[in-house]
C-alpha atoms as a PDB file:
ATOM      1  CA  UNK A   1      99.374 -65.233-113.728  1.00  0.00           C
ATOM      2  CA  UNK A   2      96.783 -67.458-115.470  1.00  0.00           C
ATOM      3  CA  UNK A   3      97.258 -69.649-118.158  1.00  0.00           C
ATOM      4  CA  UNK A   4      95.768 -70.620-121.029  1.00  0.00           C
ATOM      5  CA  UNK A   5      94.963 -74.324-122.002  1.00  0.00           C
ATOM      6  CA  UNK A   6      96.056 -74.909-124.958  1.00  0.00           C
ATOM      7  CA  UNK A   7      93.247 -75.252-127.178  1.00  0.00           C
ATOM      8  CA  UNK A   8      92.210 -72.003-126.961  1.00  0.00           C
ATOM      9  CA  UNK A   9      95.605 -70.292-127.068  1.00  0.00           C
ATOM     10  CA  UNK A  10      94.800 -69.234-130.904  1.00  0.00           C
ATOM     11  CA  UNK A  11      92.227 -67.674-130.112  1.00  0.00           C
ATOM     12  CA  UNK A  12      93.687 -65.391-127.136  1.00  0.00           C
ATOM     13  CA  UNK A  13      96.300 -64.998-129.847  1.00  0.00           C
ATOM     14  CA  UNK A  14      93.608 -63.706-132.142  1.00  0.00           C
ATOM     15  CA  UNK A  15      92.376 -61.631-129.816  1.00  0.00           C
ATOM     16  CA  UNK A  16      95.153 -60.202-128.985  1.00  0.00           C
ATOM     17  CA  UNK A  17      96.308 -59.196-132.311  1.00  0.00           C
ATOM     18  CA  UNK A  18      93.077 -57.113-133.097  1.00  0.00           C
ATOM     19  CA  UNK A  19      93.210 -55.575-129.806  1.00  0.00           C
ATOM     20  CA  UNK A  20      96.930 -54.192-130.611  1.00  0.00           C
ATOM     21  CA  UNK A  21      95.812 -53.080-134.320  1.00  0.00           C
ATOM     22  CA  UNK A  22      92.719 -51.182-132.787  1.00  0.00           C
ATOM     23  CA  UNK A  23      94.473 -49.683-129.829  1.00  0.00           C
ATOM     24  CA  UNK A  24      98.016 -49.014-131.271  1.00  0.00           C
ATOM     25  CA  UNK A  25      96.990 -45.605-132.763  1.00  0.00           C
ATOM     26  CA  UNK A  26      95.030 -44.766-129.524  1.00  0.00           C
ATOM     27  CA  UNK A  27      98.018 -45.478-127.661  1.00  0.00           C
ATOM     28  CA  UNK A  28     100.629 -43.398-129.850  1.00  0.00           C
ATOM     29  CA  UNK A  29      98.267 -40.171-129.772  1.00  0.00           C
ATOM     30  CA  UNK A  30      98.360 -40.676-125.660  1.00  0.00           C
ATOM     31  CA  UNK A  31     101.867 -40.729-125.731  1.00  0.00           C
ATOM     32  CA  UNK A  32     102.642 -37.560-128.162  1.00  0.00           C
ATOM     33  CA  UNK A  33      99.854 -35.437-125.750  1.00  0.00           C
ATOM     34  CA  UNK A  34     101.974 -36.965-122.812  1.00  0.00           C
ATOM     35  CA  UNK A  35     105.063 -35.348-124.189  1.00  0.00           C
ATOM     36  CA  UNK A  36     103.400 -32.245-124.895  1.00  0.00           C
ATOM     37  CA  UNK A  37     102.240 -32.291-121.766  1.00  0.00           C
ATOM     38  CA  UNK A  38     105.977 -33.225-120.131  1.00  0.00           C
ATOM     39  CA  UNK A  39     107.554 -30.380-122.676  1.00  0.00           C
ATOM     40  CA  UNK A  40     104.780 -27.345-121.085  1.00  0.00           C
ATOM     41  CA  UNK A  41     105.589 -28.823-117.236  1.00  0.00           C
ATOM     42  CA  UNK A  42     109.204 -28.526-118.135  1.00  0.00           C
ATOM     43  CA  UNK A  43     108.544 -24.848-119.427  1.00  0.00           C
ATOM     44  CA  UNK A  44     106.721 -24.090-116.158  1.00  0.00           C
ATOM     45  CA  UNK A  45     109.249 -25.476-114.248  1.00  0.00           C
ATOM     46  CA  UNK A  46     112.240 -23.957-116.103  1.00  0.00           C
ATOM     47  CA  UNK A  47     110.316 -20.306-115.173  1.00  0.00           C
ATOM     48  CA  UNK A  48     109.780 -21.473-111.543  1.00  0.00           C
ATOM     49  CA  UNK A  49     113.625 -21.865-110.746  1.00  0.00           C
ATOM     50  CA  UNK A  50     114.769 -18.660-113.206  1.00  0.00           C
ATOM     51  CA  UNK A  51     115.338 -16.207-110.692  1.00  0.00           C
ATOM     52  CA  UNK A  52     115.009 -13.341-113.418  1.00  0.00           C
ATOM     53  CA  UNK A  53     111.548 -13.477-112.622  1.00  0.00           C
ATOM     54  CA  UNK A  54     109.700 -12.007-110.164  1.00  0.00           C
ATOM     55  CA  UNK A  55     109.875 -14.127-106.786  1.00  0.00           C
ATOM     56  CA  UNK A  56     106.131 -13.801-105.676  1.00  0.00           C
ATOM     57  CA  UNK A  57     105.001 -14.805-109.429  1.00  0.00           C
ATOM     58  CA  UNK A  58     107.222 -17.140-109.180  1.00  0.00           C
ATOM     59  CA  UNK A  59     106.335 -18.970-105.506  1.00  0.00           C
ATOM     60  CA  UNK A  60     102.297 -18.438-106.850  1.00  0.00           C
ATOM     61  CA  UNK A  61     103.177 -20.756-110.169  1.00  0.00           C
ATOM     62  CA  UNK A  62     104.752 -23.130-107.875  1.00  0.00           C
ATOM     63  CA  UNK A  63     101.852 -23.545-105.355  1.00  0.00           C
ATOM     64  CA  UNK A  64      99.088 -23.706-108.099  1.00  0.00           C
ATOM     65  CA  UNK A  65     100.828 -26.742-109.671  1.00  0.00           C
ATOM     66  CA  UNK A  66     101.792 -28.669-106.700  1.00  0.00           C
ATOM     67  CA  UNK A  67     105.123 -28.216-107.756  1.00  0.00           C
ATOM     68  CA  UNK A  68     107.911 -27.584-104.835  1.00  0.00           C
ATOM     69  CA  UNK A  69     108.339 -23.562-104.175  1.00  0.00           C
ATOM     70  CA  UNK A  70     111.788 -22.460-106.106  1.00  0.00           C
ATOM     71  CA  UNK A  71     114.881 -21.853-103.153  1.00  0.00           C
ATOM     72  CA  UNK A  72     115.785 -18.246-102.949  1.00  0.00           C
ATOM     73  CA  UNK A  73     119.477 -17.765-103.080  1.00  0.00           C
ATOM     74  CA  UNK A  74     120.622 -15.560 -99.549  1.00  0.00           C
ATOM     75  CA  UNK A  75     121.355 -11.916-100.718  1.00  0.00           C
ATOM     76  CA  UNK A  76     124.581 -10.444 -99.449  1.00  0.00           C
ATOM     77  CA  UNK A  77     122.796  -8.499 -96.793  1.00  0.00           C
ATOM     78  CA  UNK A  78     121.211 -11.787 -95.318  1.00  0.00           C
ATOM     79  CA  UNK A  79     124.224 -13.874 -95.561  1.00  0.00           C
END
């Protein structure tokens, strides 16, 4: 970590400062698409593990996000 002699610590302060004012709304409208975001993967994920749905639909979702393929429960036949 560097430091900062201490004659021009007000002005890193200073900069600082403006750099949080100018950023800070920035930053909060990152984080509310990031939760949208997190809330629509959660949706796609809740579908990929529902085994209501169709199994192939299901495996394709999986595989076109990168997401891990949904285990099939063993049917009575199979088990």
């Amino acid at each position: 970590m560097t430091t900062t002699p201490d004659a021009e610590q007000p002005y890193v302060d200073t900069l600082t400062s403006q750099l949080c004012c100018r950023h800070a709304p920035l930053l909060a409208t990152a984080e509310d698409d990031n939760a949208v975001l997190r809330s629509r993967l959660a949706l796609a994920v809740a579908f990929i593990h529902d085994p209501t749905y169709d199994r192939d639909a299901r495996n394709a979702l999986a595989q076109h996000l990168g997401l891990p393929e949904p285990a099939h429960p063993k049917s009575p036949e199979t088990a």
